[in-house]
PDB file of N, CA and C in Angstrom:
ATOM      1  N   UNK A   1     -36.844 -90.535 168.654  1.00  0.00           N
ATOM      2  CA  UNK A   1     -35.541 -90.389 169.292  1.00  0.00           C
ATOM      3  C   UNK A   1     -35.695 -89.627 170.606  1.00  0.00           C
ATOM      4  N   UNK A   2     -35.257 -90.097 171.817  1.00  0.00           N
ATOM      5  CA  UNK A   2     -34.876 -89.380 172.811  1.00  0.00           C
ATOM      6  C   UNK A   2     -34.285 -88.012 172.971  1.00  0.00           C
ATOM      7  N   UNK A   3     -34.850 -87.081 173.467  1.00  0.00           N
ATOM      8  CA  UNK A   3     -33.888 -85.966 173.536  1.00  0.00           C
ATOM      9  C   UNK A   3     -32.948 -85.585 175.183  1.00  0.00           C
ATOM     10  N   UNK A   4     -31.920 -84.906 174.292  1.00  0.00           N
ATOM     11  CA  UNK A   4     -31.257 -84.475 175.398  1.00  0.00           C
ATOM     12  C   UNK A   4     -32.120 -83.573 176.518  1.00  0.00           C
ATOM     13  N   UNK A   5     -32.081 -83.307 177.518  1.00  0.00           N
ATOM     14  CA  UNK A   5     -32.749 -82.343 178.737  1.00  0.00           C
ATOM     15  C   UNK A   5     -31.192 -81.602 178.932  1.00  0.00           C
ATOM     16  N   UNK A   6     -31.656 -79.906 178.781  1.00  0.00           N
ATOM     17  CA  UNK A   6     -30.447 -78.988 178.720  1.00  0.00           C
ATOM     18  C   UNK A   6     -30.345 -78.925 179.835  1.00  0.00           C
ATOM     19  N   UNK A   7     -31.653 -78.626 180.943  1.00  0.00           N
ATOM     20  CA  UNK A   7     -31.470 -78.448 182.175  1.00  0.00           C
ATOM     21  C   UNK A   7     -30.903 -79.605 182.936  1.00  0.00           C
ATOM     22  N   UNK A   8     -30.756 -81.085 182.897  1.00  0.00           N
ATOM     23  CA  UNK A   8     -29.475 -81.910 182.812  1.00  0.00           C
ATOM     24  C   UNK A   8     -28.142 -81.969 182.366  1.00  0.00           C
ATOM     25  N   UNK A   9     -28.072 -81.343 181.919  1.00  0.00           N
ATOM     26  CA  UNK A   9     -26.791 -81.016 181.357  1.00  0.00           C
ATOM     27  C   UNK A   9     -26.399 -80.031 182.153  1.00  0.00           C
ATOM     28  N   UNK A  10     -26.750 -78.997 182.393  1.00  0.00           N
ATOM     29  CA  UNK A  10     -26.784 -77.701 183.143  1.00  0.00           C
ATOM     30  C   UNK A  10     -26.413 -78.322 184.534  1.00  0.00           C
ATOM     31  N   UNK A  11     -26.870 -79.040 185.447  1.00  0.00           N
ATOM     32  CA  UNK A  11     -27.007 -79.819 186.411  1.00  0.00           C
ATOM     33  C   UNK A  11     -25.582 -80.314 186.407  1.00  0.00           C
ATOM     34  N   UNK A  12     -25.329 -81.610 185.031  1.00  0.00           N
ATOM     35  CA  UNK A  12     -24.271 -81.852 185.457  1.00  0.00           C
ATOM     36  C   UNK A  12     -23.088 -81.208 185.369  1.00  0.00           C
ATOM     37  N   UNK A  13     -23.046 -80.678 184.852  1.00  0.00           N
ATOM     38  CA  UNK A  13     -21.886 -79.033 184.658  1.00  0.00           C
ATOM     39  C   UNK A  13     -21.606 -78.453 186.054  1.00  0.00           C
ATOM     40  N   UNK A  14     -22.546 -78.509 187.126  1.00  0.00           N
ATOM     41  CA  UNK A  14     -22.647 -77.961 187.922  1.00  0.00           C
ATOM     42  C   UNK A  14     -21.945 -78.549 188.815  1.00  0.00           C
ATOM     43  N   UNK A  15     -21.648 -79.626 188.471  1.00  0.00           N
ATOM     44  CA  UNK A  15     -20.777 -80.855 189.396  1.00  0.00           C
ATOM     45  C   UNK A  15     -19.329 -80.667 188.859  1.00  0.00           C
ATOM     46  N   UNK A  16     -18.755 -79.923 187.705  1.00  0.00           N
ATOM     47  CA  UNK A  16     -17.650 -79.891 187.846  1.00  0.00           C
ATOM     48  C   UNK A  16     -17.048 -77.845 188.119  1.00  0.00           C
ATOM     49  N   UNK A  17     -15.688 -78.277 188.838  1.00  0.00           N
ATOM     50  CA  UNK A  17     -15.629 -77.215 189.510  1.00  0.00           C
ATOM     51  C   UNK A  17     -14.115 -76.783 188.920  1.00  0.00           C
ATOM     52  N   UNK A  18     -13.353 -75.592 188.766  1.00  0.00           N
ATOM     53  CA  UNK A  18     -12.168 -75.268 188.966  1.00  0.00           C
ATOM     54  C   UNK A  18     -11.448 -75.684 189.758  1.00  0.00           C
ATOM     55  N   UNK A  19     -10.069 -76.327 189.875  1.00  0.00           N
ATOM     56  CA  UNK A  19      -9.572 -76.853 190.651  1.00  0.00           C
ATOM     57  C   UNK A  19      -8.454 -75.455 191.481  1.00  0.00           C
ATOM     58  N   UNK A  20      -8.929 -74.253 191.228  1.00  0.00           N
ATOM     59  CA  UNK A  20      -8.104 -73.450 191.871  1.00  0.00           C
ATOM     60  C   UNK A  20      -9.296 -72.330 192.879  1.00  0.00           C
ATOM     61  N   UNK A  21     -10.365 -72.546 191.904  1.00  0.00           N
ATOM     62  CA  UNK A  21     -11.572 -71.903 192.556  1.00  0.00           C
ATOM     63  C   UNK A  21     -12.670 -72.314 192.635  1.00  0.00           C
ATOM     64  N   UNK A  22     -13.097 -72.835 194.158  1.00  0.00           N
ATOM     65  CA  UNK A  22     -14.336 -73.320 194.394  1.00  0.00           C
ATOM     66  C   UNK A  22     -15.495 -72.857 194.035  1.00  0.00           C
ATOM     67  N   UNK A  23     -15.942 -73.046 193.080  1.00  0.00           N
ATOM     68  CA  UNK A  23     -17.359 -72.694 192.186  1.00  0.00           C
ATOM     69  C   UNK A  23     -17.169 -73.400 191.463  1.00  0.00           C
ATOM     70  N   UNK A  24     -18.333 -74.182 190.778  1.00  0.00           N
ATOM     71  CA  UNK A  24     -18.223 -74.882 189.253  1.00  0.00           C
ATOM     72  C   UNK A  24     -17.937 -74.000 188.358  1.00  0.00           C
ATOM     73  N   UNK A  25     -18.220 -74.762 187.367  1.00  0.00           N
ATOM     74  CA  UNK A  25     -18.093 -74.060 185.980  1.00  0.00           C
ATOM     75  C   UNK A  25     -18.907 -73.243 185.250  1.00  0.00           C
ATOM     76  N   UNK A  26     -19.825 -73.780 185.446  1.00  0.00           N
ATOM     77  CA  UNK A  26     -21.646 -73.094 185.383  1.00  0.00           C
ATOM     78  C   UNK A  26     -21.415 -71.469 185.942  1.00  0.00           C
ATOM     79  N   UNK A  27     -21.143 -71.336 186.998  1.00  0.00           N
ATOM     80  CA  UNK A  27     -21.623 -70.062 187.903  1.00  0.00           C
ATOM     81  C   UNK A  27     -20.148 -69.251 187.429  1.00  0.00           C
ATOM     82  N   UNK A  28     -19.382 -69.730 187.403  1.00  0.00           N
ATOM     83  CA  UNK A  28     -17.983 -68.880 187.010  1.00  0.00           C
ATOM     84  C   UNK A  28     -17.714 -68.709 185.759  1.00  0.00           C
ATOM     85  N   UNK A  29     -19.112 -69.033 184.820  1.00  0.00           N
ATOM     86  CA  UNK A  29     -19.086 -68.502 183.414  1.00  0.00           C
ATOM     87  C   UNK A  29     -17.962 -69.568 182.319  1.00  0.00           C
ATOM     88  N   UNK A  30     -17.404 -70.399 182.516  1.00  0.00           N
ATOM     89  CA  UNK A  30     -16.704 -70.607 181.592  1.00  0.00           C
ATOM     90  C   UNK A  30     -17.238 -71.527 180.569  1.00  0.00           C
ATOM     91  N   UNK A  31     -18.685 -72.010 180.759  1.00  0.00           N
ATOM     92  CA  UNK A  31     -19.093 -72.483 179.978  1.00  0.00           C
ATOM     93  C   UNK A  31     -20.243 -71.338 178.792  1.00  0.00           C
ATOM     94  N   UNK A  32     -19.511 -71.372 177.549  1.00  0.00           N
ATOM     95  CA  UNK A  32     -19.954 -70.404 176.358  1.00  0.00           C
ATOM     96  C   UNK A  32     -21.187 -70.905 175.612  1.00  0.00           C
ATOM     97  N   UNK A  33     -20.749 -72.334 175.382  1.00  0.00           N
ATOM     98  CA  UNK A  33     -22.341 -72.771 174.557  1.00  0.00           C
ATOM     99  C   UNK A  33     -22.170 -73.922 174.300  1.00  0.00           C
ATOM    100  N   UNK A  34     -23.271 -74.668 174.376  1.00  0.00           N
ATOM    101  CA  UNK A  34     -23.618 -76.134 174.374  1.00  0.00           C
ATOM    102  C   UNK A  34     -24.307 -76.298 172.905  1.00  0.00           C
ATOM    103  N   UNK A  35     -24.146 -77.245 172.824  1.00  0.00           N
ATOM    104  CA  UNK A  35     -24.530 -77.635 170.955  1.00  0.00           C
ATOM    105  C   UNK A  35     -25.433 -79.121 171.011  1.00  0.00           C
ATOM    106  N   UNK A  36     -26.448 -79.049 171.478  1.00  0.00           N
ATOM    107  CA  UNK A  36     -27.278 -80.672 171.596  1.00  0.00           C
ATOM    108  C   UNK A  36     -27.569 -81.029 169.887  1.00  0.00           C
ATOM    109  N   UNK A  37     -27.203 -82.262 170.004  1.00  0.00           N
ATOM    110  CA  UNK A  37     -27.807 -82.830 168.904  1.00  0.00           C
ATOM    111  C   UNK A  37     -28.448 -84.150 168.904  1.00  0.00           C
ATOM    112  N   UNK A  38     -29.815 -83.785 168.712  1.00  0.00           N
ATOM    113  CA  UNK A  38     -30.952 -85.022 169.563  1.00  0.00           C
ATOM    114  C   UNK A  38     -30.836 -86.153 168.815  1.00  0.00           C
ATOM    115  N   UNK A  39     -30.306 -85.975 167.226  1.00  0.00           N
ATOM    116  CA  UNK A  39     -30.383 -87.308 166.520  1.00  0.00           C
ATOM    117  C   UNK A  39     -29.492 -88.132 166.767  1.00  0.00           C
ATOM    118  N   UNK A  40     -27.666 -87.661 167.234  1.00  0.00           N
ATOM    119  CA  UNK A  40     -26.840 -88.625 167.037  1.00  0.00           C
ATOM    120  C   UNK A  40     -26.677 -88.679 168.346  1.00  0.00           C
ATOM    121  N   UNK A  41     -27.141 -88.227 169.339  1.00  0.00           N
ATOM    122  CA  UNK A  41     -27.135 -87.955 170.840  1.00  0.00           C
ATOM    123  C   UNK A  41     -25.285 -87.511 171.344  1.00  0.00           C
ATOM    124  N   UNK A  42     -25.460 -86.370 170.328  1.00  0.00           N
ATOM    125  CA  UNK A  42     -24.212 -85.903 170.628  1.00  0.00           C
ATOM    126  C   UNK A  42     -24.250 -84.379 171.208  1.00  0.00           C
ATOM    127  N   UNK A  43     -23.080 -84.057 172.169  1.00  0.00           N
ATOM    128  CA  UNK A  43     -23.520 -82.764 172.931  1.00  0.00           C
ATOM    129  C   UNK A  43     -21.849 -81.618 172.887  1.00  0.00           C
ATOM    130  N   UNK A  44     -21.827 -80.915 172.273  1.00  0.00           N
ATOM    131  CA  UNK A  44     -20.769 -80.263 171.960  1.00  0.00           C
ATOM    132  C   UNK A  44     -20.858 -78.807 172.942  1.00  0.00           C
ATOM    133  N   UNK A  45     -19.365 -78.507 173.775  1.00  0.00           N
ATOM    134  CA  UNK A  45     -19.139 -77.977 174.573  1.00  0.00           C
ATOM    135  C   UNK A  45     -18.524 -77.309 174.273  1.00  0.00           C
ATOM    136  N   UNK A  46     -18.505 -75.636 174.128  1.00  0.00           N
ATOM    137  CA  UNK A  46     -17.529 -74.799 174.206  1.00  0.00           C
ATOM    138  C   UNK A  46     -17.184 -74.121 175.279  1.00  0.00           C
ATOM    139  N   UNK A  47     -16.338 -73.784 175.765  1.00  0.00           N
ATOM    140  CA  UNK A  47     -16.189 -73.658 177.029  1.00  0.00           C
ATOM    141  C   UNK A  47     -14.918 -72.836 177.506  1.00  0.00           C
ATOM    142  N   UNK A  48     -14.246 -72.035 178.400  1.00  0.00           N
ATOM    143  CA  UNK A  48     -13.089 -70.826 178.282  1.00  0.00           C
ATOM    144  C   UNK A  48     -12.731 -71.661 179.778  1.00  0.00           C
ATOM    145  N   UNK A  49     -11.613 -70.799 180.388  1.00  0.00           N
ATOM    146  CA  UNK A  49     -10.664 -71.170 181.767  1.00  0.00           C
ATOM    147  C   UNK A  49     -10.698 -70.135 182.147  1.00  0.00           C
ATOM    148  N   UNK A  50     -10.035 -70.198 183.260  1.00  0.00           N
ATOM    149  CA  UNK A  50      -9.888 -68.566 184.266  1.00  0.00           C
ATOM    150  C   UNK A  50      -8.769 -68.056 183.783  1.00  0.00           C
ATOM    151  N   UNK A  51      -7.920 -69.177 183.286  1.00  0.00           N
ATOM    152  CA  UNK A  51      -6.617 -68.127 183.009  1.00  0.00           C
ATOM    153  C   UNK A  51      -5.699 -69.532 181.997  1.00  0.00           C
ATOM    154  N   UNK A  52      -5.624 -68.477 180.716  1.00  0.00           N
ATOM    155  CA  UNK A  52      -4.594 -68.876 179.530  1.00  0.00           C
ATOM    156  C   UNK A  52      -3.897 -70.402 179.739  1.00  0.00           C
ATOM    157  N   UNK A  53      -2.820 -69.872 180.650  1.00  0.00           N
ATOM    158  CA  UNK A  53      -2.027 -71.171 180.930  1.00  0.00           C
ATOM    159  C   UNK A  53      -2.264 -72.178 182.085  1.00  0.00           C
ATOM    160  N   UNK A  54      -3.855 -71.973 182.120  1.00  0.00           N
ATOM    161  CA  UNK A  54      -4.126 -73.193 183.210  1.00  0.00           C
ATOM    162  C   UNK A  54      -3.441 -74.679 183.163  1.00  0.00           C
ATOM    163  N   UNK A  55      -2.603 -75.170 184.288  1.00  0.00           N
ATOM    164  CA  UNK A  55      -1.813 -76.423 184.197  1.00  0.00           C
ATOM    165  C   UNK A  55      -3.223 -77.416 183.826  1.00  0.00           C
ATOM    166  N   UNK A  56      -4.517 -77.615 184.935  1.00  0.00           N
ATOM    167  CA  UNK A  56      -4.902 -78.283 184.842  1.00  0.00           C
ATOM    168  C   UNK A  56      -6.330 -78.734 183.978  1.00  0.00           C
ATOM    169  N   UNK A  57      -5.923 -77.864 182.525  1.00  0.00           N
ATOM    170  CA  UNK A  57      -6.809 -77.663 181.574  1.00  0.00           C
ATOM    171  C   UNK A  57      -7.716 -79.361 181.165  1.00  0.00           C
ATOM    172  N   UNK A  58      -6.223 -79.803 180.858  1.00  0.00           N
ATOM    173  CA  UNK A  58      -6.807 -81.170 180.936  1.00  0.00           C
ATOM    174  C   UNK A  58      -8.016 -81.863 181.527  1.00  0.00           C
ATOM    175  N   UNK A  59      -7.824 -81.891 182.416  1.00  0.00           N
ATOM    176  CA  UNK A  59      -8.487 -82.812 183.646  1.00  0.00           C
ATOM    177  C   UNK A  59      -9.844 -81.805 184.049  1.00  0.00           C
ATOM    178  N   UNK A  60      -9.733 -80.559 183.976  1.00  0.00           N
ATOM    179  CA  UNK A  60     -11.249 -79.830 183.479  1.00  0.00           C
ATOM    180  C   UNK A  60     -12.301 -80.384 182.452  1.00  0.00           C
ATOM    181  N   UNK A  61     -11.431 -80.623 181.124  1.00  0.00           N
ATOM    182  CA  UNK A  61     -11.879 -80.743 179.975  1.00  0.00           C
ATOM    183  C   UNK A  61     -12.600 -82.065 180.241  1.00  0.00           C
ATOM    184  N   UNK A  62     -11.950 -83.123 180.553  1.00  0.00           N
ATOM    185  CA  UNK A  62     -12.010 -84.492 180.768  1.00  0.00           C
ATOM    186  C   UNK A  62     -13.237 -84.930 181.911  1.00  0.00           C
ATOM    187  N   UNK A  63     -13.142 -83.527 183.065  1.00  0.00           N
ATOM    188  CA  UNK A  63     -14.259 -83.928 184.005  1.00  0.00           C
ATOM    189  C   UNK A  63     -15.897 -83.428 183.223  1.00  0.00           C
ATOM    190  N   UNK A  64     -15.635 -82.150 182.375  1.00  0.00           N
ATOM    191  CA  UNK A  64     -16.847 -82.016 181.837  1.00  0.00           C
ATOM    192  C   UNK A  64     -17.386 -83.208 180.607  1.00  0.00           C
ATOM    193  N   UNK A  65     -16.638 -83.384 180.512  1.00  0.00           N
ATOM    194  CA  UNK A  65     -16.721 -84.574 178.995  1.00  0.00           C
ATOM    195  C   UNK A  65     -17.502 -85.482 179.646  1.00  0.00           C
ATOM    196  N   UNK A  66     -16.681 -85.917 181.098  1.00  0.00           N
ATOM    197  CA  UNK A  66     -17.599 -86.793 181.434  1.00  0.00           C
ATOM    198  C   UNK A  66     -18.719 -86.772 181.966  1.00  0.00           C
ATOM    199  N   UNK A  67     -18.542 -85.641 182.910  1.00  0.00           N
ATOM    200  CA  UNK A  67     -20.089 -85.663 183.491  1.00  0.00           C
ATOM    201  C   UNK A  67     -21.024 -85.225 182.622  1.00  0.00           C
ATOM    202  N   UNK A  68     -21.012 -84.672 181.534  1.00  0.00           N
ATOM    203  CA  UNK A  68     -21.821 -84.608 180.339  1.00  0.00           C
ATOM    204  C   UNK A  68     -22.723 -85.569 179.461  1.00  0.00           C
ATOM    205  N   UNK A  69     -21.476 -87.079 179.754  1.00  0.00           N
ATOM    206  CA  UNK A  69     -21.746 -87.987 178.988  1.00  0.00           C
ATOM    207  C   UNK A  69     -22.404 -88.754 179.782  1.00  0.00           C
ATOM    208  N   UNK A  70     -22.492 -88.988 181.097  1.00  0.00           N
ATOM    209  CA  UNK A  70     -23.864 -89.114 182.197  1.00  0.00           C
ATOM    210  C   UNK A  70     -24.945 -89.260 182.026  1.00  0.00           C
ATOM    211  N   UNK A  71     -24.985 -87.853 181.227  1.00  0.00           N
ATOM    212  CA  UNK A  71     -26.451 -87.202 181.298  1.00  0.00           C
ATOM    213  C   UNK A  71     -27.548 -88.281 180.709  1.00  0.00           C
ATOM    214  N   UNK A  72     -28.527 -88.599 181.239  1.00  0.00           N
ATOM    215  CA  UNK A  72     -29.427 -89.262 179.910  1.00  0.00           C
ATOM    216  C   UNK A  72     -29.608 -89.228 178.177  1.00  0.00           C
ATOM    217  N   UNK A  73     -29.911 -89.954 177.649  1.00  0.00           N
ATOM    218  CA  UNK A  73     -29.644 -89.980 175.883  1.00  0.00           C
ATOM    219  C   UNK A  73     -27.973 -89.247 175.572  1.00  0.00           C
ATOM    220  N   UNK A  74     -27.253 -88.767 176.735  1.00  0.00           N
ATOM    221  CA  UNK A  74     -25.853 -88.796 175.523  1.00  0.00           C
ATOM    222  C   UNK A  74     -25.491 -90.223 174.817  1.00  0.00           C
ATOM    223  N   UNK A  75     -24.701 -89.444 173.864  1.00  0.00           N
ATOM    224  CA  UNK A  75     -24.507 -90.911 173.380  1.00  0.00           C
ATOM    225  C   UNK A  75     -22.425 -90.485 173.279  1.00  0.00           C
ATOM    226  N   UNK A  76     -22.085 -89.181 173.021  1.00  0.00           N
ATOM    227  CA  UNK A  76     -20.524 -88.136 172.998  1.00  0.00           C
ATOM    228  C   UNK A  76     -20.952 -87.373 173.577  1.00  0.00           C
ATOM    229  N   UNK A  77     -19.636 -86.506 173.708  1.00  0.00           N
ATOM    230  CA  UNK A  77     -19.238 -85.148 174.482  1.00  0.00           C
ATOM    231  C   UNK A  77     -18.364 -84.996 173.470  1.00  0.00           C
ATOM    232  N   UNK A  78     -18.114 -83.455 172.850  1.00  0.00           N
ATOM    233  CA  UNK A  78     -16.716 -83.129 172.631  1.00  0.00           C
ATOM    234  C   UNK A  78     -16.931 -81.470 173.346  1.00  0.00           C
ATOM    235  N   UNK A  79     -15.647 -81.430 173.602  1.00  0.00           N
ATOM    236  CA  UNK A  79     -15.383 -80.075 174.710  1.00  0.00           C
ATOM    237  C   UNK A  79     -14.372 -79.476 173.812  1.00  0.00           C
ATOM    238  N   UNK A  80     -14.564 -78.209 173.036  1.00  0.00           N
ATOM    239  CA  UNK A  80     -13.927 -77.463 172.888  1.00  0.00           C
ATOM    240  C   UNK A  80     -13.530 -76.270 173.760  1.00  0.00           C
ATOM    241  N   UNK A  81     -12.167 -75.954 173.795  1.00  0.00           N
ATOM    242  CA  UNK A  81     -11.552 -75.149 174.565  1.00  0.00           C
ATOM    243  C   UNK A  81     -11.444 -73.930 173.688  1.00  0.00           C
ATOM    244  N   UNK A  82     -11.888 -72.417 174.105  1.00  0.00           N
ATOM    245  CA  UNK A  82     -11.881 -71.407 173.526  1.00  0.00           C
ATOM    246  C   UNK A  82     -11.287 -69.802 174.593  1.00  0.00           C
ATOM    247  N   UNK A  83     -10.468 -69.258 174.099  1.00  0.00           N
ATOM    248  CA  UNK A  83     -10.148 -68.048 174.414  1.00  0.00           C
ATOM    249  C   UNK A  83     -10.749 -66.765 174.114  1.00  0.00           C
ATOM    250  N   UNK A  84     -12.054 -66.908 173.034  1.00  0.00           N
ATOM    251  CA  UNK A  84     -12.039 -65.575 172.379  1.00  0.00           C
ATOM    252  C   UNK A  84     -14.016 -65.778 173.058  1.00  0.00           C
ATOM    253  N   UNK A  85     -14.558 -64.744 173.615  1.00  0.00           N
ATOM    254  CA  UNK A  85     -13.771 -63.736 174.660  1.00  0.00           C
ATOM    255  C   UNK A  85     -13.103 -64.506 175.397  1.00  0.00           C
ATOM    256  N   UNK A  86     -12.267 -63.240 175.975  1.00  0.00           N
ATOM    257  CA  UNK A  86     -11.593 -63.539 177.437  1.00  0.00           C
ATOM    258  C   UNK A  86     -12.275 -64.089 178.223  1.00  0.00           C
ATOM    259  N   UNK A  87     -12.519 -65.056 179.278  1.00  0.00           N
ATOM    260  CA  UNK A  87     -12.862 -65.227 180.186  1.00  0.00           C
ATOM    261  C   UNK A  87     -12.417 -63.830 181.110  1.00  0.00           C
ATOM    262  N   UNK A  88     -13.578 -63.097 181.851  1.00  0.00           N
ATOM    263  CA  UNK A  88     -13.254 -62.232 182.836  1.00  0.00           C
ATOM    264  C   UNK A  88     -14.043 -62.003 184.021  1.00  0.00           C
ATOM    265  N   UNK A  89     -14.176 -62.197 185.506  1.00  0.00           N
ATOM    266  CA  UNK A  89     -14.982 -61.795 186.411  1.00  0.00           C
ATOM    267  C   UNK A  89     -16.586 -61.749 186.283  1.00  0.00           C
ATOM    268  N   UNK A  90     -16.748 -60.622 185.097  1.00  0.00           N
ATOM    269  CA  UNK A  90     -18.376 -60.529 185.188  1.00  0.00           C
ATOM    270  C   UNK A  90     -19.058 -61.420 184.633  1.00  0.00           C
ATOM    271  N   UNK A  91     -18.256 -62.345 184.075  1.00  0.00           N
ATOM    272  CA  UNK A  91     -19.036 -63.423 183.494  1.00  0.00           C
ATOM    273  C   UNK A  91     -19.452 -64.619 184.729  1.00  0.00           C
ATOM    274  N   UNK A  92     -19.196 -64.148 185.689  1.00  0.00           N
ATOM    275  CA  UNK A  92     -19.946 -64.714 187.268  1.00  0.00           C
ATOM    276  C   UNK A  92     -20.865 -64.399 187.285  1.00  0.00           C
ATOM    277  N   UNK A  93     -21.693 -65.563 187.866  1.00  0.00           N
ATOM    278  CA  UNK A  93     -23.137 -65.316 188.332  1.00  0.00           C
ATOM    279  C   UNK A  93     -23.553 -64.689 189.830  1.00  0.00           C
ATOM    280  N   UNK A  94     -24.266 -63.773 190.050  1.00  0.00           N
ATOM    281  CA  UNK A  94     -24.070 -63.685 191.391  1.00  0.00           C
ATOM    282  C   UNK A  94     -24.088 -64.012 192.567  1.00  0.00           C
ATOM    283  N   UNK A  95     -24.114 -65.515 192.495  1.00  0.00           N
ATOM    284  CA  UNK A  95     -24.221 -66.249 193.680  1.00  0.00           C
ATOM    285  C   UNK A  95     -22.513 -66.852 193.426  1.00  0.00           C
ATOM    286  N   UNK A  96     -21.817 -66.966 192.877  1.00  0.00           N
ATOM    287  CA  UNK A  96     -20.556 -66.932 192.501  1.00  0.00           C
ATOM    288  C   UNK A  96     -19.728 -65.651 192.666  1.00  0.00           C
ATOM    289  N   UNK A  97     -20.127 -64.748 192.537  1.00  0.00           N
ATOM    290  CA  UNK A  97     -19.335 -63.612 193.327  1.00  0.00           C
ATOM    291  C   UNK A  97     -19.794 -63.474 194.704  1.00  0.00           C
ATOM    292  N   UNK A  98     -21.016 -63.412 195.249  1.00  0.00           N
ATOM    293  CA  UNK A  98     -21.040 -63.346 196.882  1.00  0.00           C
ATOM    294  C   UNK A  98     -20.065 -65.184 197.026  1.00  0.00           C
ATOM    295  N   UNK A  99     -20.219 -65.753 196.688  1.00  0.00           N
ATOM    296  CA  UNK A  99     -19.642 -67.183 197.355  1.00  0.00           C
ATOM    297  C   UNK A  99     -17.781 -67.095 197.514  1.00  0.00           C
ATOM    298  N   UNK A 100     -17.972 -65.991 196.139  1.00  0.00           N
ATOM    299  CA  UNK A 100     -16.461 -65.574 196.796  1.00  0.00           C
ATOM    300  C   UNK A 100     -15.912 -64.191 197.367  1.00  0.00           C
ATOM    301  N   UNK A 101     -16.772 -63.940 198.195  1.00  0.00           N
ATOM    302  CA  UNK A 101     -17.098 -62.684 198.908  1.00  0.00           C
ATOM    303  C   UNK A 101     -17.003 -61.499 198.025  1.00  0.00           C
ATOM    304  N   UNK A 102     -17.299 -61.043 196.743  1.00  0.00           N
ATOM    305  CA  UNK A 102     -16.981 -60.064 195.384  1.00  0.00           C
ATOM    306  C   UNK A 102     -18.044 -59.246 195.995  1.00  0.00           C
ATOM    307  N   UNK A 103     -18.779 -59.693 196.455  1.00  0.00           N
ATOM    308  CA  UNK A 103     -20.413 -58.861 196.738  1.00  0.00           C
ATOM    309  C   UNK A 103     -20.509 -58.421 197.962  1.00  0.00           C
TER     310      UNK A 103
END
């Protein structure tokens, strides 16, 4: 069986971005943990927002799903949406806080 490549995945994550703040998702922390599973070529996403009542939660969810499912050997995506932790600031990488002048 083919396996997933995390650092592809990682990559394509990197292509989707907040639609209120220019950084992906990757560098602004909201992605919590990825779940590969090489046999059914399925790739499970947990993943937080910048803020609770984001309008455009949706269409986040939907862009990682897809660019996920891109990746070589996917075969699904499911994207779970999680609050616990908070999403907060330091969970930026630091090329994500200088990019938004924090540094």
């Amino acid at each position: 069986m083919a396996e997933i490549n995390e650092a592809e995945l990682m990559d394509a994550l990197r292509e989707c971005y907040d639609p209120e703040i220019p950084v992906n998702v990757v560098d602004l922390g909201l992605i919590y943990n990825l779940d590969i599973n090489n046999e059914s070529g399925n790739v499970d996403v947990t993943m937080t927002l910048t803020a609770m009542g984001c309008p455009m939660a949706g269409e986040v969810m939907s862009e990682v799903e897809m660019r996920v499912g891109q990746v070589e050997n996917v075969k699904s995506c499911n994207v779970a949406l999680t609050f616990d932790p908070p999403w907060s600031p330091e969970r930026m990488t630091e090329d994500a806080k200088w990019e938004l002048g924090m540094m």
